[in-house]
N, C-alpha and C. Protein backbone atom coordinates (compact mmCIF):
# COMPACT_ATOMS: atom_id res chain seq x y z
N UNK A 1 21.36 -5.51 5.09
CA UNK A 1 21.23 -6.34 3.91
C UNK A 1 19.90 -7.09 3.99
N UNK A 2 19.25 -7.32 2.98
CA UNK A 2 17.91 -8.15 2.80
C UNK A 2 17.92 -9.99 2.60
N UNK A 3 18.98 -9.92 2.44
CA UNK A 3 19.25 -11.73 2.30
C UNK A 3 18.65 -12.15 3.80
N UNK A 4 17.58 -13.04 3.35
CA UNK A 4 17.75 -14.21 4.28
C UNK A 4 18.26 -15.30 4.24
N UNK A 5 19.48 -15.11 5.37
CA UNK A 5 20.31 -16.45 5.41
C UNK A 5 19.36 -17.47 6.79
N UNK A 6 19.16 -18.14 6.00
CA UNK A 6 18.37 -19.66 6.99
C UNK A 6 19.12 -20.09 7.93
N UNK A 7 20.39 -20.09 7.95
CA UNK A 7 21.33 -20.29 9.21
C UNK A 7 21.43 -19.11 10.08
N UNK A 8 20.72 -17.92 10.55
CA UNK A 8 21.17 -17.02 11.15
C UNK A 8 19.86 -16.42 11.56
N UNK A 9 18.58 -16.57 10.72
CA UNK A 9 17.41 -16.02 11.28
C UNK A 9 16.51 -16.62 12.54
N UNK A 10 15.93 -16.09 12.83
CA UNK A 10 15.33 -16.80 14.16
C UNK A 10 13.81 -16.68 14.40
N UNK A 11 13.16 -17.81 13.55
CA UNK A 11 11.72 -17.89 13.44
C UNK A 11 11.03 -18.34 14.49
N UNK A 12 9.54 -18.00 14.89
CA UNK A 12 8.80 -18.97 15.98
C UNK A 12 8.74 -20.53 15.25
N UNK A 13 8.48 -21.31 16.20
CA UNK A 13 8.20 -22.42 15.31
C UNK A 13 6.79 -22.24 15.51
N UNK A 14 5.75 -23.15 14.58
CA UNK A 14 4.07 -23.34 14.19
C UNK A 14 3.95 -24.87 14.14
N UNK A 15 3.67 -25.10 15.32
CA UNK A 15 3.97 -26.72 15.11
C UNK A 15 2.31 -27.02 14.78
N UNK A 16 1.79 -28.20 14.37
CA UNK A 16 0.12 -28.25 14.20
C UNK A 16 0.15 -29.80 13.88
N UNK A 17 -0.60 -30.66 13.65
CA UNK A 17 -0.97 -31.72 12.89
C UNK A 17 -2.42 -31.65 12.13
N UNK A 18 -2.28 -32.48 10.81
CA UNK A 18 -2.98 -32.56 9.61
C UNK A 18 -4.42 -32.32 10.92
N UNK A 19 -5.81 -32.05 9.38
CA UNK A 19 -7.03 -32.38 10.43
C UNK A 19 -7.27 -33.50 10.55
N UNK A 20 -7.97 -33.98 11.19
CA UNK A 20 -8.17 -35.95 12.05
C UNK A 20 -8.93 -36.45 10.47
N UNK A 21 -9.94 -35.69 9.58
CA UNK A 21 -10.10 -36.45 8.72
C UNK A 21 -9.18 -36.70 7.84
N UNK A 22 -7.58 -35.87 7.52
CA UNK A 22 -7.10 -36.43 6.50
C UNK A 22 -6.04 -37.53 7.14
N UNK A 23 -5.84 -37.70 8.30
CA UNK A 23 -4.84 -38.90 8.95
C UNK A 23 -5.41 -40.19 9.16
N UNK A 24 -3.91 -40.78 8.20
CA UNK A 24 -4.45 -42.45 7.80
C UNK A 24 -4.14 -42.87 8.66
N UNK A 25 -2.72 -42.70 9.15
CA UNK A 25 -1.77 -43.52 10.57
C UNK A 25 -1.11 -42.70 11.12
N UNK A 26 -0.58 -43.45 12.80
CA UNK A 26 0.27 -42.16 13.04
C UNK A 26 -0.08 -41.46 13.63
N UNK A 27 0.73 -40.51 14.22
CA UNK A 27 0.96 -39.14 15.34
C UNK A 27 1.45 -37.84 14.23
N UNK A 28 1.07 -37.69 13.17
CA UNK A 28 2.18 -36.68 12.01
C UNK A 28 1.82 -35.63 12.82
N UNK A 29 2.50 -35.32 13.87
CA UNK A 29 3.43 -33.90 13.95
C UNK A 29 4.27 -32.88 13.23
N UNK A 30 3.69 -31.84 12.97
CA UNK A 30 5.01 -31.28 12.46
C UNK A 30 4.59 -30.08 13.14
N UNK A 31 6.47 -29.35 12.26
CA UNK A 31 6.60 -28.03 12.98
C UNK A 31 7.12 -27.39 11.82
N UNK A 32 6.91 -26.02 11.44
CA UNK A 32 7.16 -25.26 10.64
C UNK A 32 7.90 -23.83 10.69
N UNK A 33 9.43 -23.44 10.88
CA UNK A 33 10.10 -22.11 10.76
C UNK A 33 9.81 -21.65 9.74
N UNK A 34 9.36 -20.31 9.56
CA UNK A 34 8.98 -20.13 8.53
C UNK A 34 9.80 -18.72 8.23
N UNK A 35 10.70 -18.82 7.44
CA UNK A 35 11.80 -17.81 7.10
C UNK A 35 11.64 -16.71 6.63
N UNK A 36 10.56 -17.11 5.88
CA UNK A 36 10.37 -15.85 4.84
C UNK A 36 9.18 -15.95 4.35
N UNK A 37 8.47 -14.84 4.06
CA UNK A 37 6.80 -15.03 3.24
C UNK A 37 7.19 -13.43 2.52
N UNK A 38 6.72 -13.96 1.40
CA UNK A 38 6.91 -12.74 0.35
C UNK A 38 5.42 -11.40 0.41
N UNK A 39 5.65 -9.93 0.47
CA UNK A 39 4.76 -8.88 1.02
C UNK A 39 3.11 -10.05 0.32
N UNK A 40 3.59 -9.72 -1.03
CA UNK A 40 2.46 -10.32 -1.42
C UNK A 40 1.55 -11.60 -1.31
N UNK A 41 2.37 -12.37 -0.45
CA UNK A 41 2.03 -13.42 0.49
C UNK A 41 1.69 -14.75 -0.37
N UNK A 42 2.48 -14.45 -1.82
CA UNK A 42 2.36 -15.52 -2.74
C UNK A 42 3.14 -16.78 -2.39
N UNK A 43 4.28 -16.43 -2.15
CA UNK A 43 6.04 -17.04 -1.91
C UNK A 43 6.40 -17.00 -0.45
N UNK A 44 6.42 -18.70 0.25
CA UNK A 44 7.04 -18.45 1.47
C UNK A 44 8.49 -19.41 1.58
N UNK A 45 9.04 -19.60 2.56
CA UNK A 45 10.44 -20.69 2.46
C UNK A 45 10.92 -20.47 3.75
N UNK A 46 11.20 -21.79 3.97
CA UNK A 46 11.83 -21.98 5.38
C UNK A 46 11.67 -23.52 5.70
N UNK A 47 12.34 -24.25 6.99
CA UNK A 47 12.11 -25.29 7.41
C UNK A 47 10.71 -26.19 8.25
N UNK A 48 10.35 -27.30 7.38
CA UNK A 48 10.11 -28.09 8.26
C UNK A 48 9.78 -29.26 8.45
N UNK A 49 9.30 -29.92 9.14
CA UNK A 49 10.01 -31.39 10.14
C UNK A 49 8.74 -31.92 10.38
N UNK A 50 8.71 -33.10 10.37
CA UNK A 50 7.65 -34.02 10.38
C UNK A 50 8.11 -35.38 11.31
N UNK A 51 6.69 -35.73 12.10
CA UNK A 51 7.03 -37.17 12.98
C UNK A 51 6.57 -38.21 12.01
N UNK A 52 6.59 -39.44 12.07
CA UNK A 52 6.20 -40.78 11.63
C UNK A 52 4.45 -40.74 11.23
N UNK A 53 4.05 -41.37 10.45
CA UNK A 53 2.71 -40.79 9.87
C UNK A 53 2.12 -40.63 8.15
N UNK A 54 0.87 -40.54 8.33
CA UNK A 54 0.62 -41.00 6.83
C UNK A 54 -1.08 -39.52 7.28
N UNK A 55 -1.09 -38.97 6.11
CA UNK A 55 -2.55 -38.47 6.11
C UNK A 55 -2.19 -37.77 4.16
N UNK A 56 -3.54 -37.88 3.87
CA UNK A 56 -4.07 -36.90 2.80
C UNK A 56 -3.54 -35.62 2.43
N UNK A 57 -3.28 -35.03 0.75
CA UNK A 57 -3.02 -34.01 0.70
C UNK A 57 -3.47 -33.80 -0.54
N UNK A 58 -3.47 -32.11 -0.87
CA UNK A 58 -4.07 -31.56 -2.14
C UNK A 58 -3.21 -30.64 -2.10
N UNK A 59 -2.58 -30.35 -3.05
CA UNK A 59 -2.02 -28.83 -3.21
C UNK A 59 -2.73 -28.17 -4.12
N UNK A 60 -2.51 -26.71 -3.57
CA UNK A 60 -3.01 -25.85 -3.99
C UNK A 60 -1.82 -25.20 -4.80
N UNK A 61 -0.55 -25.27 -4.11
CA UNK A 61 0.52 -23.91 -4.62
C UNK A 61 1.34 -25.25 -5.24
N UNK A 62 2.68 -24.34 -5.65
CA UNK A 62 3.78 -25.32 -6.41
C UNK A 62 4.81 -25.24 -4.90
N UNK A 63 5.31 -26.43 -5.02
CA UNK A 63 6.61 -26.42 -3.48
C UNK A 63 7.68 -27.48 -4.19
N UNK A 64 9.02 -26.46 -3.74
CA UNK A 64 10.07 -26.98 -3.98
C UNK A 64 10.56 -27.39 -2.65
N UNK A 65 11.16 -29.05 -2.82
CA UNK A 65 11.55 -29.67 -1.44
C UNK A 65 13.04 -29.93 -1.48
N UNK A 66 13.70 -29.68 -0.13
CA UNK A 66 15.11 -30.46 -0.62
C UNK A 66 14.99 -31.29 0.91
N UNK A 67 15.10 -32.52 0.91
CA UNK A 67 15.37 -33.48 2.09
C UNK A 67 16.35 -33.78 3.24
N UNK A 68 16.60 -32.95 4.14
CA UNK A 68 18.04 -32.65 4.80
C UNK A 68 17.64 -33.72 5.71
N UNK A 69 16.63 -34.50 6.24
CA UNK A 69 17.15 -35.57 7.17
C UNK A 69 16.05 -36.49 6.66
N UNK A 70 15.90 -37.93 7.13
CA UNK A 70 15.01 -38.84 7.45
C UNK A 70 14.43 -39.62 6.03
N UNK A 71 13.02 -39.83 5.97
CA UNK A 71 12.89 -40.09 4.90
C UNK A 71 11.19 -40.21 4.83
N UNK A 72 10.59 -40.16 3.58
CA UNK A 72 8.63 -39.72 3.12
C UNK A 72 8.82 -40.36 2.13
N UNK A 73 7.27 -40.66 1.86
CA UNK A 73 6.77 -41.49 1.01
C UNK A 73 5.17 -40.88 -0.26
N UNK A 74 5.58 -40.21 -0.98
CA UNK A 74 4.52 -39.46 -1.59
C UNK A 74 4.14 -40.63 -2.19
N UNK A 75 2.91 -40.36 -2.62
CA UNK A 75 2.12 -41.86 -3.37
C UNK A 75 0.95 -40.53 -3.94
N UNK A 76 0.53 -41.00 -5.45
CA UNK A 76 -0.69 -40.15 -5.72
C UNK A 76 -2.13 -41.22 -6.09
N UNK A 77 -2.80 -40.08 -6.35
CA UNK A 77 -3.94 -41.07 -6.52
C UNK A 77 -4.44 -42.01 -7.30
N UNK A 78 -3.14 -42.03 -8.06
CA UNK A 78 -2.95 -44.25 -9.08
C UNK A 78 -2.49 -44.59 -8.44
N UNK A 79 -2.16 -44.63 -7.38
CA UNK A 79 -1.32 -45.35 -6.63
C UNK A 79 0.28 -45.26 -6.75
N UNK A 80 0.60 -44.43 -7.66
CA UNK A 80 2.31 -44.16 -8.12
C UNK A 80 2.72 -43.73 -6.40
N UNK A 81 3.78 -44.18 -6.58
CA UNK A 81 4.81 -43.66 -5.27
C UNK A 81 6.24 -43.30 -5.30
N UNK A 82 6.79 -42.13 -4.76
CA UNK A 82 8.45 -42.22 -4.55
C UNK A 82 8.39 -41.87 -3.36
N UNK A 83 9.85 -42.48 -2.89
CA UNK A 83 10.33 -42.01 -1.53
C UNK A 83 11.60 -41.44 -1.95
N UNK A 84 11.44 -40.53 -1.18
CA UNK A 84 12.95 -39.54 -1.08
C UNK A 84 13.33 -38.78 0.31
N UNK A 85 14.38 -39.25 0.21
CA UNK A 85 15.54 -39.01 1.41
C UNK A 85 16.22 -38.23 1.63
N UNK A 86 17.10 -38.09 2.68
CA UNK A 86 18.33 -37.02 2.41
C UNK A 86 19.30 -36.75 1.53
N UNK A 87 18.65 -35.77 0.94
CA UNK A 87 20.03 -34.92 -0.21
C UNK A 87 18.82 -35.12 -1.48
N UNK A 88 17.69 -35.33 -1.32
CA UNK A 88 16.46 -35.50 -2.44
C UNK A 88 15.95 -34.13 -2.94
N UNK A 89 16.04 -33.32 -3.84
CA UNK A 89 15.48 -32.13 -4.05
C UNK A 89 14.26 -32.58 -5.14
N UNK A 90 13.47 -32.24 -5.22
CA UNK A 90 12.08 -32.35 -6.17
C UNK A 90 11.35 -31.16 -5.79
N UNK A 91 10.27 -31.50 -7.07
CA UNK A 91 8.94 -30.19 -6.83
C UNK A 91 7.37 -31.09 -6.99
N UNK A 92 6.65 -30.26 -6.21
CA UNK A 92 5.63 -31.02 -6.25
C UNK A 92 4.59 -29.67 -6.56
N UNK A 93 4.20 -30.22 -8.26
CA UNK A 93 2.70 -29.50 -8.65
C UNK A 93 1.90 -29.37 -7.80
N UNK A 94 1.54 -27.91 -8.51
CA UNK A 94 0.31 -27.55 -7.80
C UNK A 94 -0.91 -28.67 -8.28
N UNK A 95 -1.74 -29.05 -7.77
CA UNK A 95 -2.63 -29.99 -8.54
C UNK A 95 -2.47 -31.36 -7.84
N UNK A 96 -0.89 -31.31 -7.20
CA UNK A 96 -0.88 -33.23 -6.67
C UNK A 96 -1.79 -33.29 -5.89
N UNK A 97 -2.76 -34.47 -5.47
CA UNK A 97 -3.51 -35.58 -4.88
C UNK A 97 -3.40 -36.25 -4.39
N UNK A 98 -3.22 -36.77 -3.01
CA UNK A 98 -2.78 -37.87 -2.86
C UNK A 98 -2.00 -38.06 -1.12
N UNK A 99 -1.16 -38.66 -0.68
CA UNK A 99 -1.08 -38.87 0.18
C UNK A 99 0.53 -38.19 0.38
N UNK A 100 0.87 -38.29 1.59
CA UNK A 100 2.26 -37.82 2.22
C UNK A 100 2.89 -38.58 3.37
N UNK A 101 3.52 -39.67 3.54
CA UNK A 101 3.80 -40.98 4.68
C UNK A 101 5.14 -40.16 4.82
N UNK A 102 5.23 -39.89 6.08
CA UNK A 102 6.76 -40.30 6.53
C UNK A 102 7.29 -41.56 7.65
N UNK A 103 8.45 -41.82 6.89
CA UNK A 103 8.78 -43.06 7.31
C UNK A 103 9.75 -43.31 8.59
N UNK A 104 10.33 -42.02 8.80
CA UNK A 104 11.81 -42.27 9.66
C UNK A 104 11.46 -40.30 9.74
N UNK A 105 11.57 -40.09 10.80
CA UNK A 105 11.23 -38.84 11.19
C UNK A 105 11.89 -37.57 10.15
N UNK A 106 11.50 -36.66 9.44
CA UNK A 106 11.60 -35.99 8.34
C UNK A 106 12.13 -34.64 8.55
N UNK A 107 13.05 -33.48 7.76
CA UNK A 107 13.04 -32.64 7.99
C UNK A 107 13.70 -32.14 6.35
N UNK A 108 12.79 -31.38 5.94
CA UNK A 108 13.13 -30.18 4.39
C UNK A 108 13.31 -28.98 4.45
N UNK A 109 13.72 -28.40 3.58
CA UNK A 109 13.74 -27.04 3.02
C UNK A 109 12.46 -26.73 2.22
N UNK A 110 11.69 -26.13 2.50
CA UNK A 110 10.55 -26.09 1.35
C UNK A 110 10.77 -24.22 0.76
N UNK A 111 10.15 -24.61 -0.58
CA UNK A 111 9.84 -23.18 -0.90
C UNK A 111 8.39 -23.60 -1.93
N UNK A 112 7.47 -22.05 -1.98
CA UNK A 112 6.08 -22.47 -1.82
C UNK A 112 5.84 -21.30 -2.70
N UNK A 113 5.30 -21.66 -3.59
CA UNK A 113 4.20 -20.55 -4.68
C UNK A 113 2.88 -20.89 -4.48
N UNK A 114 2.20 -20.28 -4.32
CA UNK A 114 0.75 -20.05 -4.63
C UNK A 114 0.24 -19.08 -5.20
N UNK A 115 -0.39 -19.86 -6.46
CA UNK A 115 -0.28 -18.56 -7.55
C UNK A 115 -2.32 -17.95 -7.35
N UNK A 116 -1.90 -16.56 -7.31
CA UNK A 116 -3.55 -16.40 -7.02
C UNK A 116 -4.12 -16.40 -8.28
């Protein structure tokens, strides 16, 4: 069968942190399972997890988030902000600006378009 079930596959993790120019505060660690990437390498989805930390971001693709632990702090470049927590699903345009804080150590579901 072709389903990927996220409870049963078994990814490397890709752990990395932001580059030093986009980190405001913080140690942001993360680590990334990455479940699935579509042939055409448009569409990927899978878990991942973030330490305490604040740095810069731009998207390029569209990403759908759902918040299974902790809690982040998106803020864009008016200064608008939400935080969302566990059980938080949102999407974040391609096009956002702006920053990414987590507050209490983080972990999502993401899924990721990047449209060429």
């Amino acid at each position: 069968m072709n389903i990927v079930d996220f409870n049963q596959i078994q990814s490397i993790a890709e752990s990395f942190r932001p580059a030093p120019e986009k980190i405001l505060s913080g140690a942001p660690d993360q680590t990334i399972h990455n479940h699935y990437s579509s042939p055409c390498g448009q569409f990927s989805a899978g878990i991942w997890e973030g330490a305490v930390g604040q740095w810069k971001v731009n998207y390029t693709e569209h990403e759908y988030c759902e918040i299974l632990e902790g809690a982040s702090r998106l803020r864009d470049e008016a200064g608008e902000s939400k935080t969302v927590r566990k059980g938080d699903r949102f999407v974040i345009p391609a096009g956002f600006t702006g920053t990414w804080e987590v507050l209490e150590p983080c972990r999502k579901v993401y899924v990721v378009f990047e449209q060429a």
